[in-house]
Protein backbone atom coordinates (compact mmCIF):
# COMPACT_ATOMS: atom_id res chain seq x y z
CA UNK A 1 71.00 -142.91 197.79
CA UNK A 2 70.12 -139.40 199.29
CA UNK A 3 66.14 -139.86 199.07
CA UNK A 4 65.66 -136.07 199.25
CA UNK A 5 67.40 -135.80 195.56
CA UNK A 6 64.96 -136.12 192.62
CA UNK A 7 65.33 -138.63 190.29
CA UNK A 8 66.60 -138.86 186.76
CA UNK A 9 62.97 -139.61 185.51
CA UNK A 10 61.43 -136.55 187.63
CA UNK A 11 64.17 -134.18 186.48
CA UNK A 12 63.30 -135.27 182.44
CA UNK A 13 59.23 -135.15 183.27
CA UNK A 14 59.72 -131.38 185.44
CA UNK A 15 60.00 -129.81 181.84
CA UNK A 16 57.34 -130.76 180.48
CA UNK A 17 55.65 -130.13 183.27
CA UNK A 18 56.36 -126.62 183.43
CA UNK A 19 55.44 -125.98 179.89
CA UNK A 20 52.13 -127.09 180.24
CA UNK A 21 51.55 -125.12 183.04
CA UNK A 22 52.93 -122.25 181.30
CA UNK A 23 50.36 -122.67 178.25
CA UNK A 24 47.72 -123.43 180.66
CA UNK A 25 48.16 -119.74 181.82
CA UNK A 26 48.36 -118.45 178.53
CA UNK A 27 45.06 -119.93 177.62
CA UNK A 28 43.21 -119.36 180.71
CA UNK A 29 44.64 -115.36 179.79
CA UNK A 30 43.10 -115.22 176.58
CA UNK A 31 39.74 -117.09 177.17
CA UNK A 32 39.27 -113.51 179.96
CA UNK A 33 40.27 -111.08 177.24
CA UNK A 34 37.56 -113.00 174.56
CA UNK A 35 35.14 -112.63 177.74
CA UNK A 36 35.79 -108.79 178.47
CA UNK A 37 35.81 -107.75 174.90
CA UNK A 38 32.32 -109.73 174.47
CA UNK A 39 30.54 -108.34 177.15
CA UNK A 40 31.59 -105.21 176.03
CA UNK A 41 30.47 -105.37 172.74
CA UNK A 42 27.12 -106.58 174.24
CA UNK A 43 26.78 -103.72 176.25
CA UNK A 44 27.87 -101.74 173.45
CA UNK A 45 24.77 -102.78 171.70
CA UNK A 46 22.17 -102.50 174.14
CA UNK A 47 23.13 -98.84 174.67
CA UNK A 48 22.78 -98.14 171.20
CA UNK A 49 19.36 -99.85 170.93
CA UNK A 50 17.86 -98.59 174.13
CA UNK A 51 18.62 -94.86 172.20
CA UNK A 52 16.75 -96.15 169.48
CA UNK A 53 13.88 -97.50 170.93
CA UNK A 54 13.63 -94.70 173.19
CA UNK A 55 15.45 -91.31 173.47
CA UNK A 56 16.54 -90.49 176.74
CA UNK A 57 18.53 -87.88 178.80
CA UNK A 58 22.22 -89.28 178.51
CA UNK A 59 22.12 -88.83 182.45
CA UNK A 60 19.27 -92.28 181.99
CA UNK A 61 21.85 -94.37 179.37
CA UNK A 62 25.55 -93.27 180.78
CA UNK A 63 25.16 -91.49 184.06
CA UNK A 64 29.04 -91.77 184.18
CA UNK A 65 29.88 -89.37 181.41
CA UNK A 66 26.73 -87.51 180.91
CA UNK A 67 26.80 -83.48 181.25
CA UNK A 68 24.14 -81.05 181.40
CA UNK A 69 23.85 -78.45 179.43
CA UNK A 70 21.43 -75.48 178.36
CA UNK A 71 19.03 -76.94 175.82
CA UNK A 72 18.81 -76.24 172.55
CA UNK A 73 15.69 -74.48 172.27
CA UNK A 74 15.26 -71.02 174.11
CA UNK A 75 12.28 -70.18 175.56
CA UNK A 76 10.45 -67.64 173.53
CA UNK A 77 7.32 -65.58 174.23
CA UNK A 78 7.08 -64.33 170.83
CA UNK A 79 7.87 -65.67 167.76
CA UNK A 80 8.86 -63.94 164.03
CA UNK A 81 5.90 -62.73 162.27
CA UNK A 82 6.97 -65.28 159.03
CA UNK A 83 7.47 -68.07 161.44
CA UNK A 84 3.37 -67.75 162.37
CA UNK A 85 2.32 -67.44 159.36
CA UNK A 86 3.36 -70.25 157.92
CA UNK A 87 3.05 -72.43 161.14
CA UNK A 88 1.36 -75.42 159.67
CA UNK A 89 1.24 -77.06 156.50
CA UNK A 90 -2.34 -77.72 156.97
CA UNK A 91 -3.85 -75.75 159.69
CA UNK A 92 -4.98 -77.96 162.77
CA UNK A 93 -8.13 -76.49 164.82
CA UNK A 94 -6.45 -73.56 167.64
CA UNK A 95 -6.13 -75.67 170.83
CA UNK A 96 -7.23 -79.16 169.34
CA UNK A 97 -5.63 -82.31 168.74
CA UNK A 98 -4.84 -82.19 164.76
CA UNK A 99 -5.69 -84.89 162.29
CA UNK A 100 -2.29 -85.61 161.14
CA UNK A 101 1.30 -84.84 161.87
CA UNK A 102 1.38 -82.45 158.75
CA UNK A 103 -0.48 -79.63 160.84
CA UNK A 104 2.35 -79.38 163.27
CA UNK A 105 4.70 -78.26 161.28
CA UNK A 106 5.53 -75.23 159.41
CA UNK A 107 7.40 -75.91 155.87
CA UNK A 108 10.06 -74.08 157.19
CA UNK A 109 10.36 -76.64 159.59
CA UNK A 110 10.14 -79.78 157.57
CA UNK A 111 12.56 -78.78 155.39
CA UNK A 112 15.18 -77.98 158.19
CA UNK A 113 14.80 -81.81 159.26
CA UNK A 114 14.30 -83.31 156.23
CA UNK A 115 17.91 -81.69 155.37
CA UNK A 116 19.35 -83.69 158.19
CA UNK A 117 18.18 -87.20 156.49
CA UNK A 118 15.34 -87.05 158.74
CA UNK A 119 11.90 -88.67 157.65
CA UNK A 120 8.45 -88.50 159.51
CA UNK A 121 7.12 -91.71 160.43
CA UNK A 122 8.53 -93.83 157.84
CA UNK A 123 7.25 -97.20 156.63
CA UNK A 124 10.27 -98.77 159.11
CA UNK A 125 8.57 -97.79 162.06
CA UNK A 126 5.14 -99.92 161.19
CA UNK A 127 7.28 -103.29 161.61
CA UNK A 128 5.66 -105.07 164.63
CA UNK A 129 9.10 -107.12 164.63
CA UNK A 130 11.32 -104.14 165.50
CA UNK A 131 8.61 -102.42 167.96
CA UNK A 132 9.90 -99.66 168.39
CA UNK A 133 8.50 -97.50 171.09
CA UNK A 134 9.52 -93.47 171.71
CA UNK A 135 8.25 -91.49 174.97
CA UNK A 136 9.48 -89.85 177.91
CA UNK A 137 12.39 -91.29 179.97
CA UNK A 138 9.20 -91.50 183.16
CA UNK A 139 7.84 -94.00 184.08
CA UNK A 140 4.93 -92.46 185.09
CA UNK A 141 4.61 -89.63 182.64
CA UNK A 142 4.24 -92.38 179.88
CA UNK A 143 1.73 -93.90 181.98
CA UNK A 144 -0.15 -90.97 181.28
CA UNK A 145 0.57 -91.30 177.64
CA UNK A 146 -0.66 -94.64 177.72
CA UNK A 147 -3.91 -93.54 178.98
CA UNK A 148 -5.33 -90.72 176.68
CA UNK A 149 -5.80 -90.36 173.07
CA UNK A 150 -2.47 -89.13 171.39
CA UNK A 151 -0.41 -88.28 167.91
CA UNK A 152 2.85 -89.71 167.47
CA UNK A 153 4.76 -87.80 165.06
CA UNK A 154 8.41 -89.42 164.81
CA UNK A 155 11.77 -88.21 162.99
CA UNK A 156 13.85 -91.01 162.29
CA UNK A 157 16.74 -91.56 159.50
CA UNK A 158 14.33 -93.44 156.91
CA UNK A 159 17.28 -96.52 156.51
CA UNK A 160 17.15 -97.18 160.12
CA UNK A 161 20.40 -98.14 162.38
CA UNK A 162 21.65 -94.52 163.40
CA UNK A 163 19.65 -94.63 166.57
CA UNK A 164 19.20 -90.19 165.81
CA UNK A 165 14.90 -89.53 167.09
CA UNK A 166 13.09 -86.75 167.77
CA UNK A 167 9.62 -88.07 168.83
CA UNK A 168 6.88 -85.72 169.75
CA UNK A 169 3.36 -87.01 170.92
CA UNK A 170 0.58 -84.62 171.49
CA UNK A 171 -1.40 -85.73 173.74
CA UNK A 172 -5.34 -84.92 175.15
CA UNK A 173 -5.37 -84.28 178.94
CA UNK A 174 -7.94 -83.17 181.51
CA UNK A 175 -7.18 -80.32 183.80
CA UNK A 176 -6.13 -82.79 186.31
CA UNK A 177 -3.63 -84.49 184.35
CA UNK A 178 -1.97 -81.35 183.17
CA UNK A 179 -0.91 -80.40 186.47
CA UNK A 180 -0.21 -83.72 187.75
CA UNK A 181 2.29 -84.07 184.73
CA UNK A 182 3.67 -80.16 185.19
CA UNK A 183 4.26 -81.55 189.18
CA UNK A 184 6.38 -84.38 187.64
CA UNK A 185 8.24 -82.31 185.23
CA UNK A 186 9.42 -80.00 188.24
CA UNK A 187 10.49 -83.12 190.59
CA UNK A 188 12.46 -84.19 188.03
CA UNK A 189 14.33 -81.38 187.62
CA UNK A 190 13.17 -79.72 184.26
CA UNK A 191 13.22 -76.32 183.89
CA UNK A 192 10.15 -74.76 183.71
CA UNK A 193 8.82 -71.41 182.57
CA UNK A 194 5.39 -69.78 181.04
CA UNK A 195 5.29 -69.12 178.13
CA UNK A 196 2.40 -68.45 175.15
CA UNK A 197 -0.56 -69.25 178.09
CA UNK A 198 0.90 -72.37 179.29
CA UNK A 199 3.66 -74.10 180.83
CA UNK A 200 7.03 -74.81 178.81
CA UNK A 201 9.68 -77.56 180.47
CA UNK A 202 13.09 -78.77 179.33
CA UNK A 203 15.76 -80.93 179.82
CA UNK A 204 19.08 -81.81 177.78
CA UNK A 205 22.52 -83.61 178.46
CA UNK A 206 25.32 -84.21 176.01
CA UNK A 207 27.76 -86.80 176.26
CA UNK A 208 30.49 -88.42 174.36
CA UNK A 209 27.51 -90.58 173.38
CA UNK A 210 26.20 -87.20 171.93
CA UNK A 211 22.83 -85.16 172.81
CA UNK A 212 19.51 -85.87 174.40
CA UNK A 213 16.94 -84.07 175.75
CA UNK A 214 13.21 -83.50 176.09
CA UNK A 215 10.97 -80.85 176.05
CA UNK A 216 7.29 -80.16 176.99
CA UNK A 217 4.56 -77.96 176.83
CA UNK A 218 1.16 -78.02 178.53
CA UNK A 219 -1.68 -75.46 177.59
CA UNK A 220 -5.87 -76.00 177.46
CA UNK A 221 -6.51 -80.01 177.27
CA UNK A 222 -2.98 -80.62 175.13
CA UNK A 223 0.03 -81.83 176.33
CA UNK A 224 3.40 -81.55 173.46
CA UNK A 225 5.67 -84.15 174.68
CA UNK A 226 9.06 -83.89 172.62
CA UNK A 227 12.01 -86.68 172.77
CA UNK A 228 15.35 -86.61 171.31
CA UNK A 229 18.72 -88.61 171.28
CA UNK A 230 22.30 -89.29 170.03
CA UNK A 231 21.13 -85.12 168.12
CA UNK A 232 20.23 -81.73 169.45
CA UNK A 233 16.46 -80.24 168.84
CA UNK A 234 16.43 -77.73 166.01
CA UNK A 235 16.66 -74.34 167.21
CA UNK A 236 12.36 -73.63 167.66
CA UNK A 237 11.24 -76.96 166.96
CA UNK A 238 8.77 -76.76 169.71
CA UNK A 239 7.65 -72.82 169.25
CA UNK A 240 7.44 -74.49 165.68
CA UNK A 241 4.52 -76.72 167.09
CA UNK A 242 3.18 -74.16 169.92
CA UNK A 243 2.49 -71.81 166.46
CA UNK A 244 0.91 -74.32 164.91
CA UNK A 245 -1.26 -75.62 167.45
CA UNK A 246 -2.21 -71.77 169.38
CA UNK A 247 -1.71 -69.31 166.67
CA UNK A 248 -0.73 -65.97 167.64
CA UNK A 249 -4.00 -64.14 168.20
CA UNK A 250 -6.30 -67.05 168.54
């Protein structure tokens, strides 16, 4: 017998053999896909709740596909005479930190984000189990934050789970602090200009994630600190706030 020639009972086994091996490939191939598609979905999530949590530049969540572009809000030295006057449901002392969020605001205001299923501070926000947290994409500017007396004053969809914020804190700071965070601003890259006796800085970039941005403004002991994700600002949200705070005049 040729003892290189396989045997009748290694021919029947070989397929068997091969179909196993076969299936074994097929299975190996769809426990990679299951993998990939659930890491994805993971990631997926995270990036949605990091934009909830906390609004950052796109640049921050998807540095990949983020673009930047002019910001919504245009600087503006002076603002429309009907705008002032009504800057400010309920008046907040010129140059102070106010007593609520309802002096920030101008009805005119309030009414343009309460149109876009926006709610201020909403009961949601109070649950220690979600803790969710808004402030600047720094480090070190939220540091700051962290450090002086402040008023939150946060526009979220009152149902929760669209991950759309605009968060502005006002915030007391001494003289040092003001120009410590205007030096920050600048080395990050936000643009900066003067405007109504102090110092106005922005920042936006829109991906296919959508918009986000911040803006700031600096004047006396206050410091405006404005967040906002996954929507763009309302055209003069923050003169909105400047009018309230510094009336024209005063």
């Amino acid at each position: 017998m040729d003892a290189d020639k396989p045997s009748a009972q290694q021919s029947a086994h070989r397929p068997t053999k091969t179909l196993v091996g076969v299936l074994a490939v097929l299975l190996l191939g769809a426990m990679i896909v299951l993998a990939v598609l659930w890491v994805r979905s993971l990631t997926s999530a995270a990036a949605g709740e990091s934009r909830l949590v906390a609004p950052l530049p796109a640049s921050t969540l998807h540095p990949s596909t983020a673009e930047p572009s002019t910001p919504s809000e245009a600087p503006a030295v002076n603002a429309p005479a009907a705008e002032v006057a009504d800057a400010g449901s309920a008046a907040a002392v010129s140059g102070q930190l106010p007593g609520s969020c309802d002096q920030l605001y101008s009805s005119a205001m309030v009414a343009t984000l309460t149109a876009s299923n926006l709610a201020l501070n909403p009961a949601r926000l109070d649950n220690p189990e979600d803790d969710v947290r808004f402030g600047p994409a720094d480090q070190q500017l939220r540091t700051v934050i962290d450090a002086n007396q402040s008023l939150p004053c946060i526009w979220v969809t009152p149902e929760g789970g669209s991950g759309i914020a605009i968060a502005t804190t006002v915030v007391v700071v001494d003289s040092a602090e003001s120009a410590q965070v205007a030096d920050r601003l600048r080395s990050l890259g936000f643009t900066c200009v003067d405007e109504r006796e102090g110092l106005r800085c922005e920042t936006q970039t829109t991906s296919v994630e959508g918009t986000f941005g911040e803006s700031h403004f600096l004047r006396d002991d206050l410091w405006v600190s404005t967040q906002y994700g996954d929507v763009p600002l309302p055209a003069g949200y923050t003169l909105d706030i400047i009018n309230s705070l510094w009336p024209l005049g005063k």
